[in-house]
C-alpha atoms as a PDB file:
ATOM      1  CA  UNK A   1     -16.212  -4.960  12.087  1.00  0.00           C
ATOM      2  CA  UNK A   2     -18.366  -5.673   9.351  1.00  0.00           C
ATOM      3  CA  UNK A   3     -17.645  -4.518   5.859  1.00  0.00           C
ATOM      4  CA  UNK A   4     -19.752  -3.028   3.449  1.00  0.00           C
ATOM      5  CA  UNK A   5     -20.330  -4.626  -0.195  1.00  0.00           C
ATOM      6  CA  UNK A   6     -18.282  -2.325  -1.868  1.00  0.00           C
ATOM      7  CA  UNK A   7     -14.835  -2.899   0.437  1.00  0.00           C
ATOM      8  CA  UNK A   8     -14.992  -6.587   0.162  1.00  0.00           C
ATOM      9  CA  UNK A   9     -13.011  -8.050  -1.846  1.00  0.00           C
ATOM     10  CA  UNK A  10     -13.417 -11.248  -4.172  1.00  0.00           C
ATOM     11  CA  UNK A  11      -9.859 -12.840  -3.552  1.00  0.00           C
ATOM     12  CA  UNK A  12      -9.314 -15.927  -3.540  1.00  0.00           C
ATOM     13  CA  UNK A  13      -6.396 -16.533  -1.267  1.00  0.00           C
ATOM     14  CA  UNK A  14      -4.885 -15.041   2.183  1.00  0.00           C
ATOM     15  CA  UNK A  15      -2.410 -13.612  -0.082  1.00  0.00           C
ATOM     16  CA  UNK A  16      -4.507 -11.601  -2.346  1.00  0.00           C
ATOM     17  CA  UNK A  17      -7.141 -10.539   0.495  1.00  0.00           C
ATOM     18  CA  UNK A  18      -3.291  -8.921   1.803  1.00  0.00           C
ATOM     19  CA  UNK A  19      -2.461  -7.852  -1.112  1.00  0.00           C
ATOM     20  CA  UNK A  20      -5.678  -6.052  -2.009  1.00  0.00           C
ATOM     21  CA  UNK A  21      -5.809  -4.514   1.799  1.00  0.00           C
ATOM     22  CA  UNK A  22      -1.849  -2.827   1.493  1.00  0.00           C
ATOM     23  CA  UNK A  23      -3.328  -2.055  -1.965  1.00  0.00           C
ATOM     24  CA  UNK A  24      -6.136   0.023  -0.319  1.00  0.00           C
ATOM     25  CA  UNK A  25      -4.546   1.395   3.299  1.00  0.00           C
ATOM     26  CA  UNK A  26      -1.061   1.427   2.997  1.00  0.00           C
ATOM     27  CA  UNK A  27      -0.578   3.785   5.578  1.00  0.00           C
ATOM     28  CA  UNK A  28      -2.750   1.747   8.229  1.00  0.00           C
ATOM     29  CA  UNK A  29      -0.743  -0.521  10.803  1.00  0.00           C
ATOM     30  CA  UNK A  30      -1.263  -4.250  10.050  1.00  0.00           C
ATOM     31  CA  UNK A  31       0.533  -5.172  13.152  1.00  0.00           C
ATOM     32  CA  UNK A  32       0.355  -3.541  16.352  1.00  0.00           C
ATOM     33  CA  UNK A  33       1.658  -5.433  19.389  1.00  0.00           C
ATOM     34  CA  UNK A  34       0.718  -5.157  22.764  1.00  0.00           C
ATOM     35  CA  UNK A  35       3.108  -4.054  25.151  1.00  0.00           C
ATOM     36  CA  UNK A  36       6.419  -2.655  23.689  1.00  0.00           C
ATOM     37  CA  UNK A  37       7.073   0.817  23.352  1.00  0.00           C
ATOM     38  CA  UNK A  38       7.415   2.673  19.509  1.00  0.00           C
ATOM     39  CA  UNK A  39      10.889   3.296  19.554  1.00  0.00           C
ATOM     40  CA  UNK A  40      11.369  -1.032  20.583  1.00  0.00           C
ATOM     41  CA  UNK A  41      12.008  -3.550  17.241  1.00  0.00           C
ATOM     42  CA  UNK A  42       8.324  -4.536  17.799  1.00  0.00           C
ATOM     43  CA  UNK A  43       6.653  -1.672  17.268  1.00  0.00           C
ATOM     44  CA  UNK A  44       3.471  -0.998  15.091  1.00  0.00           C
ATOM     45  CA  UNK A  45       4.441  -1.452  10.897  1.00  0.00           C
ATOM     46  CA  UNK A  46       1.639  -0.387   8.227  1.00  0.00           C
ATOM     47  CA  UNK A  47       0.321  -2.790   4.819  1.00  0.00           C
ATOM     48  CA  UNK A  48       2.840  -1.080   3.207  1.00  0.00           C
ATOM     49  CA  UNK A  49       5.871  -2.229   5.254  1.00  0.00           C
ATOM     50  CA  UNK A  50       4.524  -5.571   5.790  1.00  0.00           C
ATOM     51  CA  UNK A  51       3.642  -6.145   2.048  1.00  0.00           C
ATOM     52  CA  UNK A  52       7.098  -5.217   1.134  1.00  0.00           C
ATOM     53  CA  UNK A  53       9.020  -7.151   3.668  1.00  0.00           C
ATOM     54  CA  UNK A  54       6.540 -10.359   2.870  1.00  0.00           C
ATOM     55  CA  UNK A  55       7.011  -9.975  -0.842  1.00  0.00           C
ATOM     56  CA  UNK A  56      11.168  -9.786  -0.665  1.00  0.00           C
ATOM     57  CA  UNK A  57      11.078 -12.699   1.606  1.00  0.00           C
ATOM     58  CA  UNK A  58       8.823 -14.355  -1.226  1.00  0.00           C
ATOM     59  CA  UNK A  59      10.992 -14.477  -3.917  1.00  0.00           C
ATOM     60  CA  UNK A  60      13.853 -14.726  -1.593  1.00  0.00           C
ATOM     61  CA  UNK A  61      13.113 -18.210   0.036  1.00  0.00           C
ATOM     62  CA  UNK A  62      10.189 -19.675  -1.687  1.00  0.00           C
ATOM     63  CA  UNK A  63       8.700 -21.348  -4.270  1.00  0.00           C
ATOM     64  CA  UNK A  64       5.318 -22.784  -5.717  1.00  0.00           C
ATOM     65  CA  UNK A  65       4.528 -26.301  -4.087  1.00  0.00           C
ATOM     66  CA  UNK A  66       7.235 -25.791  -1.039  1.00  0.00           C
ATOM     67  CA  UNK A  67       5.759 -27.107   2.243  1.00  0.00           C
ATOM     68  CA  UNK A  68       7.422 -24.637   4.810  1.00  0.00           C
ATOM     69  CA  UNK A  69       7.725 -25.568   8.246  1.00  0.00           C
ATOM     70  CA  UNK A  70       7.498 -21.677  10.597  1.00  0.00           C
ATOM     71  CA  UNK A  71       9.196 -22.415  13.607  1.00  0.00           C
ATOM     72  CA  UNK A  72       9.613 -18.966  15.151  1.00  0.00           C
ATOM     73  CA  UNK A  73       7.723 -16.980  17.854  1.00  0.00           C
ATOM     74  CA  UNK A  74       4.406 -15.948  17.357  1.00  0.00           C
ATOM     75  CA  UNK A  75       4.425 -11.979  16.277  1.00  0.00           C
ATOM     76  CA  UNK A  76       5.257 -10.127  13.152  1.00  0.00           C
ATOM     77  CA  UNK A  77       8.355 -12.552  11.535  1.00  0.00           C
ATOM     78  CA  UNK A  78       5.558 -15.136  11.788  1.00  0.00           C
ATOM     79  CA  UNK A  79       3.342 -13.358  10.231  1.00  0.00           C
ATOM     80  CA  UNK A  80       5.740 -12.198   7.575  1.00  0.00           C
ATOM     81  CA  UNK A  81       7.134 -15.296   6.805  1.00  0.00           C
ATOM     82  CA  UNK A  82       3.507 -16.787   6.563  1.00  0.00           C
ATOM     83  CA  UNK A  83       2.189 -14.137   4.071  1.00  0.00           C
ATOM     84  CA  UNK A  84       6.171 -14.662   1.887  1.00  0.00           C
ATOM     85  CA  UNK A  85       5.444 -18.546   1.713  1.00  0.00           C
ATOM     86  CA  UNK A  86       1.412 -17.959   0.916  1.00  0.00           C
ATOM     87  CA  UNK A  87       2.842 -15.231  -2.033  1.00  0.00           C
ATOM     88  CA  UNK A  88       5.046 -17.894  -3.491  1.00  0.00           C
ATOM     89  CA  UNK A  89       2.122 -20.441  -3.775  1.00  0.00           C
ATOM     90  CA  UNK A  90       3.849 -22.514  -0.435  1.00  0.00           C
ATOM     91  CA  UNK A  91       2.319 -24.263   2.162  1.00  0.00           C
ATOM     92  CA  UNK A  92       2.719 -23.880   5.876  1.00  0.00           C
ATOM     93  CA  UNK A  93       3.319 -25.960   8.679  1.00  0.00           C
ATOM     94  CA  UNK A  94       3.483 -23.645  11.867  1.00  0.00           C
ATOM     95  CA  UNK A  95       5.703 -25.854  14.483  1.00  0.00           C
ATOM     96  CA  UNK A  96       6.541 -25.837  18.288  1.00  0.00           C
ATOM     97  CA  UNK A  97      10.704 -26.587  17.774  1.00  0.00           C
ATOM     98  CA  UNK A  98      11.105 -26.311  21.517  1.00  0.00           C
ATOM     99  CA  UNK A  99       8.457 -28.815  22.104  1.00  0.00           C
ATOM    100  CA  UNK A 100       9.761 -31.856  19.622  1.00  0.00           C
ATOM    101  CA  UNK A 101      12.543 -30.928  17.202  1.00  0.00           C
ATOM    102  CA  UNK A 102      13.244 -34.451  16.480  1.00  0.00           C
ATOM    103  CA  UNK A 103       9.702 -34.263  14.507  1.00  0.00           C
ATOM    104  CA  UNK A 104      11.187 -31.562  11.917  1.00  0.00           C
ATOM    105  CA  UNK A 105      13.917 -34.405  11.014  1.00  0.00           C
ATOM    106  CA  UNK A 106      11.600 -36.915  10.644  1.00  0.00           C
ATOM    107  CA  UNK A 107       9.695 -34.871   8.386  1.00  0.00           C
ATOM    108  CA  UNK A 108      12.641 -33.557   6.444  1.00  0.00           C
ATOM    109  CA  UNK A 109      13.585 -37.270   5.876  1.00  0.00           C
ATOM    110  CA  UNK A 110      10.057 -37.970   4.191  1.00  0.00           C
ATOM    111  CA  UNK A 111       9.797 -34.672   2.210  1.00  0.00           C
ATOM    112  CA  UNK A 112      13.366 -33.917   0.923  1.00  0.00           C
ATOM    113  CA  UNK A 113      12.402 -30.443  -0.386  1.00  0.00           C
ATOM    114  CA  UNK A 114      11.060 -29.245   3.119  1.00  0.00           C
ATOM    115  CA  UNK A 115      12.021 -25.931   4.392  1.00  0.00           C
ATOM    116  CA  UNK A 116      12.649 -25.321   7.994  1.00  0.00           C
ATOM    117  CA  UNK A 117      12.687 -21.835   8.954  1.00  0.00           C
ATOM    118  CA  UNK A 118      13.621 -21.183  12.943  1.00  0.00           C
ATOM    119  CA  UNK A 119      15.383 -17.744  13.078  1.00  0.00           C
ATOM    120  CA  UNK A 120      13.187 -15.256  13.872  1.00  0.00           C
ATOM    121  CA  UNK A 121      14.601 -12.066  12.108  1.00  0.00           C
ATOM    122  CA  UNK A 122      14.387 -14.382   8.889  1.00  0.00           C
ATOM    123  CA  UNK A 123      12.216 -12.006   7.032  1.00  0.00           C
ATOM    124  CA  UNK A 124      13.194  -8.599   9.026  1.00  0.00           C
END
């Protein structure tokens, strides 16, 4: 879909491009997935709910500088947790646990201040 001049927006981070859309369609789903019925813990959430969930996380669990490594399922806690860390002025690292968790220690070893974040209702 391509937007018109006047609904683009001049941010300049994933964050504030967020921000600005919740901002604008609060009410519209950000995240719909594929599959699960409405009643199910997967089920379709708006801007709104995703702003707010992403912005307690925020000043929860991050800060400015942190390099966060996601290892959860893809789906809406990765996406929330990604948006918290990109609010707080973190970096992240998404990361296949199942696939080498021996990696994450290494890394933790080298970067002392690294934050490892595996459980996937971490933000919910």
């Amino acid at each position: 879909m391509k937007l018109a001049a006047a609904e683009r927006t001049e941010a300049r981070s994933v964050a504030e491009a967020f921000r600005a859309t919740a901002l604008r369609f609060p009410d519209r789903p950000a995240l719909s997935p594929i599959g699960f019925s409405a009643g199910s813990p997967e089920a379709t959430i708006t801007y709104r709910q995703l702003d707010r969930v992403s912005e307690a996380c925020s000043s929860a669990y991050f800060k400015k500088g942190q390099v966060v490594v996601v290892g959860v399922d893809e789906g809406r806690d990765l996406v929330a947790i990604e948006l918290a860390a990109w609010k707080a002025g973190a970096a992240v690292c998404p990361f296949d646990l199942k696939k080498d968790p021996r990696s994450v220690a290494v890394l933790q070893r080298l970067h002392p201040d690294l934050v490892v974040l595996a459980n996937r209702t971490f933000c919910s």
